[in-house]
Protein backbone atom coordinates (compact mmCIF):
# COMPACT_ATOMS: atom_id res chain seq x y z
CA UNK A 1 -61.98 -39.25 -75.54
CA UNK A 2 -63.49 -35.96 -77.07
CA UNK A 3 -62.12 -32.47 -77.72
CA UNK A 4 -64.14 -31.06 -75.00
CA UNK A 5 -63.31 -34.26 -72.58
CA UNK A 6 -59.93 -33.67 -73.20
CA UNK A 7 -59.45 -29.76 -72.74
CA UNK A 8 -61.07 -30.27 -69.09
CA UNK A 9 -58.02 -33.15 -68.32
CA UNK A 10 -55.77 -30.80 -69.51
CA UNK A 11 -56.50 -27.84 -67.63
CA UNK A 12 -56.99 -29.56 -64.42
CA UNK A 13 -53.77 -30.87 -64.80
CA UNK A 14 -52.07 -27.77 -65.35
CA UNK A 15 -54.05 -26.08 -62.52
CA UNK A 16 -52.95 -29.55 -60.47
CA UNK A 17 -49.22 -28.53 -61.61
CA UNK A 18 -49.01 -24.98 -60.38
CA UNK A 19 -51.11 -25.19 -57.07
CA UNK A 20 -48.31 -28.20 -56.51
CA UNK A 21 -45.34 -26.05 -57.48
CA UNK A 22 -46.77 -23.13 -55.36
CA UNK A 23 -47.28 -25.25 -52.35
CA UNK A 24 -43.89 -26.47 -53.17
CA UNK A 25 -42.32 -22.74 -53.09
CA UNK A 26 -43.76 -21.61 -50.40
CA UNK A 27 -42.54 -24.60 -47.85
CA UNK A 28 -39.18 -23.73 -49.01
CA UNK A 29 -37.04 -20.74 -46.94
CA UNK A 30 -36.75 -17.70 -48.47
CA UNK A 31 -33.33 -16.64 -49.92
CA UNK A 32 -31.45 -13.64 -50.47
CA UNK A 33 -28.13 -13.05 -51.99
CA UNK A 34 -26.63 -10.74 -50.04
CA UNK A 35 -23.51 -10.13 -48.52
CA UNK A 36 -24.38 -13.36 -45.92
CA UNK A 37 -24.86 -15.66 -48.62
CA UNK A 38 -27.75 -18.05 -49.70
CA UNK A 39 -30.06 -19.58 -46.89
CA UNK A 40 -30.37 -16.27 -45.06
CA UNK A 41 -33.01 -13.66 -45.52
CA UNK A 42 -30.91 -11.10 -46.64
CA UNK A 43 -27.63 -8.74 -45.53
CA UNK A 44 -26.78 -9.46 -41.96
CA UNK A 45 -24.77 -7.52 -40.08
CA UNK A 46 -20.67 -8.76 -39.21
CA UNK A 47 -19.97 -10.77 -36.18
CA UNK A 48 -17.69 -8.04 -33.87
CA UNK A 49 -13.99 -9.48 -34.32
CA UNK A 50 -12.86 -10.96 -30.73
CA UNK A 51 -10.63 -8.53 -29.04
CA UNK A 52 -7.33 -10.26 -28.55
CA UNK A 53 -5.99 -11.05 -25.36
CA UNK A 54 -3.85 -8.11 -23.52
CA UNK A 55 -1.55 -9.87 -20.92
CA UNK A 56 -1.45 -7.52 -18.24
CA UNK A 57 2.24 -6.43 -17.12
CA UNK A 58 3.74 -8.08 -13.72
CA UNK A 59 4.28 -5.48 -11.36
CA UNK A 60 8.59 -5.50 -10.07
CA UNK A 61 8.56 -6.62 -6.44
CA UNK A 62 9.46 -4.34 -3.98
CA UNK A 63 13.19 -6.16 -4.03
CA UNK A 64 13.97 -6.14 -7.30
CA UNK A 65 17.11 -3.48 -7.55
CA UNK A 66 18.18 -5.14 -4.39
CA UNK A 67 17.86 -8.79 -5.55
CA UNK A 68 20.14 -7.66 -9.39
CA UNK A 69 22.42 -6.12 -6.96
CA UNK A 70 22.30 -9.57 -4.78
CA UNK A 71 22.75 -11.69 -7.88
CA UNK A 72 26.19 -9.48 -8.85
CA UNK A 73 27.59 -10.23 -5.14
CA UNK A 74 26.74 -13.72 -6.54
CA UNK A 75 29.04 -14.23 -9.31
CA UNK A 76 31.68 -11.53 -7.56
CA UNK A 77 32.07 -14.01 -4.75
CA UNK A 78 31.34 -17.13 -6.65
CA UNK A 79 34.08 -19.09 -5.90
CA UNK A 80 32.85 -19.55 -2.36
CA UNK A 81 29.58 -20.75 -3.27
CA UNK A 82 28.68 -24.41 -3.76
CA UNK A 83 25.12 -23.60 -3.98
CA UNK A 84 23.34 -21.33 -6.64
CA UNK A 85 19.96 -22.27 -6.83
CA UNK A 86 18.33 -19.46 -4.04
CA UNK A 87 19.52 -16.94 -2.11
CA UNK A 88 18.33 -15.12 0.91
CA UNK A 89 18.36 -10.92 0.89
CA UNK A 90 17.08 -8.56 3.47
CA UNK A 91 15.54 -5.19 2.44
CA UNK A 92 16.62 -2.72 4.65
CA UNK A 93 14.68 0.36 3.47
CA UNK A 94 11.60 -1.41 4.81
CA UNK A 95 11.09 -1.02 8.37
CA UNK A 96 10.92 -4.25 10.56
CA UNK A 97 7.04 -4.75 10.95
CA UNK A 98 7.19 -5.78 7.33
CA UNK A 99 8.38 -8.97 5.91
CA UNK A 100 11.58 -7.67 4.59
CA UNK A 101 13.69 -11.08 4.67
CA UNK A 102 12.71 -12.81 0.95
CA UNK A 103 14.19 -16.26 0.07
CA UNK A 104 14.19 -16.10 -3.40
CA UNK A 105 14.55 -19.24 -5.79
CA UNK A 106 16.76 -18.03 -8.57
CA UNK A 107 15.79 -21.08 -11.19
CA UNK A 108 11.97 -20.82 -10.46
CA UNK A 109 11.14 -17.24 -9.62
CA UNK A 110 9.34 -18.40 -6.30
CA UNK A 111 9.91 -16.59 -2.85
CA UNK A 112 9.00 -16.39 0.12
CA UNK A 113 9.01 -13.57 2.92
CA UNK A 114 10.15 -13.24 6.85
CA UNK A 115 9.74 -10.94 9.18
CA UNK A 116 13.46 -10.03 10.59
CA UNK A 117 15.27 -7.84 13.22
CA UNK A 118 17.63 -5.32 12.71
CA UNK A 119 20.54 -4.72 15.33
CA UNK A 120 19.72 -1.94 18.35
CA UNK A 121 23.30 -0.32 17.47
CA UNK A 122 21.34 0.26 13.75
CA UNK A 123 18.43 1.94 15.41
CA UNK A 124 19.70 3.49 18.73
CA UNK A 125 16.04 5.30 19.01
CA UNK A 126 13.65 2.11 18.20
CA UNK A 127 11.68 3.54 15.68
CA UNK A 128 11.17 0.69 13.46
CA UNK A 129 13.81 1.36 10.36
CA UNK A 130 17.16 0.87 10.78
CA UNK A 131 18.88 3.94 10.25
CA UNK A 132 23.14 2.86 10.02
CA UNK A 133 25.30 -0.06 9.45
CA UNK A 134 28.56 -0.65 11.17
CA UNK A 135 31.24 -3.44 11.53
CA UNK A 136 32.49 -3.00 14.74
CA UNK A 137 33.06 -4.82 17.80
CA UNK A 138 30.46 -4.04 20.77
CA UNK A 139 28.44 -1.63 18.10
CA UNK A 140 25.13 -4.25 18.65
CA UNK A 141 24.37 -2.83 14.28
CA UNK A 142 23.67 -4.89 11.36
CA UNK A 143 25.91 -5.25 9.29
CA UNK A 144 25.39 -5.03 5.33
CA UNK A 145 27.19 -7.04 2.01
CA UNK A 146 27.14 -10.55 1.42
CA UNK A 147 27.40 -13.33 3.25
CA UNK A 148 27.72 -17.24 3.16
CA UNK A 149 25.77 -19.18 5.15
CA UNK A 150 27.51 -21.81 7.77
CA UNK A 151 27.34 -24.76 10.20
CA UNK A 152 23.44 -24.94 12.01
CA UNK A 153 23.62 -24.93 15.51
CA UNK A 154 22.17 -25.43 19.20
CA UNK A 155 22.62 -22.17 21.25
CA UNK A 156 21.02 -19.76 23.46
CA UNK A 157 18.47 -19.28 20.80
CA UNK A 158 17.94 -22.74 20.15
CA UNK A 159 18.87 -24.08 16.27
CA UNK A 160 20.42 -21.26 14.83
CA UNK A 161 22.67 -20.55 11.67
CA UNK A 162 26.58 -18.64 11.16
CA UNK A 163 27.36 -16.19 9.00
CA UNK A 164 30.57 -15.50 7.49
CA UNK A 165 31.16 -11.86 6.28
CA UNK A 166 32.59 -11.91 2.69
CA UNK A 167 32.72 -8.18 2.24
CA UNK A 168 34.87 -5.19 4.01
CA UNK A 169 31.74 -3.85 5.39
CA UNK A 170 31.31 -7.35 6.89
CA UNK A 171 34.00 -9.40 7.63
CA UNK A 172 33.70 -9.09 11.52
CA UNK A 173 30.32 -11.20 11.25
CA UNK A 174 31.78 -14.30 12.05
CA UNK A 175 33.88 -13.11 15.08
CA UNK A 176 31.32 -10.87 16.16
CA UNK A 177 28.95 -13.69 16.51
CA UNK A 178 26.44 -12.63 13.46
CA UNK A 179 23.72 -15.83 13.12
CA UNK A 180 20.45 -16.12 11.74
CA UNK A 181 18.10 -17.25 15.14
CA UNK A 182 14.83 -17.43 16.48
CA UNK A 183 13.58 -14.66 18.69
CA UNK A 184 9.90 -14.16 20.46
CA UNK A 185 10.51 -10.24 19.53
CA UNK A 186 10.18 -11.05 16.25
CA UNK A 187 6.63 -12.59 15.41
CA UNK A 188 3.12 -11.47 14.10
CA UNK A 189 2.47 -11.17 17.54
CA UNK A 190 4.92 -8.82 18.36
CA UNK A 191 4.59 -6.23 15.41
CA UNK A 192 0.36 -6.53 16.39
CA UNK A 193 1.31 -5.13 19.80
CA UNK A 194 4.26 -3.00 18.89
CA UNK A 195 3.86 -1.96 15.48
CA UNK A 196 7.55 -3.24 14.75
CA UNK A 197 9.62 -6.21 15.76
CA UNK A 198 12.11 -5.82 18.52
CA UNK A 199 15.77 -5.66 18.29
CA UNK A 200 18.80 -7.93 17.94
CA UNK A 201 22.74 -7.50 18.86
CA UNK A 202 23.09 -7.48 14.76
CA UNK A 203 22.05 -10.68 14.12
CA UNK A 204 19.05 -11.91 10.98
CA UNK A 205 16.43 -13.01 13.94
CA UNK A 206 12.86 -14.75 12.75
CA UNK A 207 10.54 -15.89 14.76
CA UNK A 208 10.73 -19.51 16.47
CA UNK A 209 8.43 -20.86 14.41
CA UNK A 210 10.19 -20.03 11.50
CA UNK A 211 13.40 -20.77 12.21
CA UNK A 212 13.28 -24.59 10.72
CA UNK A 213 11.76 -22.80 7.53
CA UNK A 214 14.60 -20.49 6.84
CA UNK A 215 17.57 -22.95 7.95
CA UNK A 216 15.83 -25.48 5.44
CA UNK A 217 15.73 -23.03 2.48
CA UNK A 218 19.18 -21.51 3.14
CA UNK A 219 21.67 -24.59 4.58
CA UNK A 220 25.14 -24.32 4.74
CA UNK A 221 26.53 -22.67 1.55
CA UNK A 222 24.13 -20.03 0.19
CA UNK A 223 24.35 -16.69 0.14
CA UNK A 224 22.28 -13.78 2.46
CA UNK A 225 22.63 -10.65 1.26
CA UNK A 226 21.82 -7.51 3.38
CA UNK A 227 21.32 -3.91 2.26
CA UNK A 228 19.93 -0.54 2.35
CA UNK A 229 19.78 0.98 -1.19
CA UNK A 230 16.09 3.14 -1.95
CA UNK A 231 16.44 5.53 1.26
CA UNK A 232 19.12 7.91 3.03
């Protein structure tokens, strides 16, 4: 091969070399070393930082004071208790047309809620709230404190529950005829019509249909505990 042949090889080949290398570059992504690193085209701005989970506070139920104060009539009277696990308390500062009876599970934190009566003696004018307690014979009031829960029954009410009074306030219960029954006076129904539920002789009545609900959850041997502590 000449000189001249030979130049003209040469150059095409190094023309041939840097169109190929060019073509090579330019299929390639651009880089950029940046603050987001090789493969990107340059600084990109953070990712926002995920906004941690706030767990939003439980609200107290409406029972609360009165279910510690239930618990302490728990271990106060403890040694007449075979049973623990739930107890049943009745919220007197709310006025009957609200569910005001709660049976409360004390080793899940479950509960559930019951319209109830108040006794006529409690509310001589039959506004709705119950206004006294007493203890007495013939007074037709509820009675407040602690009390166990007893034999089921078939009465004038149909299945029904006793009551034994554990506290001065309510030691007459038993005597005085104190249950836990069913009573047409005290359903949806009624407090629809009325705006309250009717009135008892002093006894914790539900409505009929509830009645197998309530003697289920309570049974001989748990407590009820009835009081008035957030009003007059």
């Amino acid at each position: 091969m000449d000189r001249r042949n030979f130049t003209k090889f040469a150059l095409s080949g190094l023309a041939f070399s840097f169109l190929s290398d060019s073509m090579g570059r330019a299929a390639l992504p651009a880089t950029g070393f940046g603050t987001s690193g090789p493969g990107t085209l340059g600084p990109q701005p953070a990712s926002p930082a995920p906004v941690p989970a706030v767990p939003r506070p439980v609200p107290p139920k409406p029972y609360a004071a009165l279910l510690e104060r239930a618990k302490a009539a728990l271990d106060d009277h403890a040694h007449h208790f075979t049973l623990r696990d739930r107890v049943a308390i009745v919220d007197f500062d709310a006025p009957s047309k609200e569910a005001r009876m709660h049976i409360v599970d004390l080793i899940g934190g479950q509960s559930s809620s019951y319209l109830v009566s108040h006794g006529r003696g409690s509310d001589p004018g039959h506004s709705g709230w119950l206004h006294s307690f007493s203890n007495e014979f013939n007074s037709l009031a509820s009675s407040q404190g602690a009390f166990r829960t007893g034999d089921m029954y078939f009465g004038q009410h149909g299945r029904s529950m006793r009551l034994i009074g554990l506290d001065a306030q309510n030691n007459n219960a038993e005597s005085r005829a104190i249950v836990i029954h069913g009573a047409d006076y005290v359903t949806e129904d009624h407090v629809a019509a009325w705006g309250k539920c009717g009135r008892s002789e002093g006894c914790f009545a539900v409505a009929p249909h509830i009645v197998p609900q309530v003697l289920g959850l309570l049974g001989p041997g748990r407590m009820l505990y009835a009081d008035k502590i957030g009003k007059g």
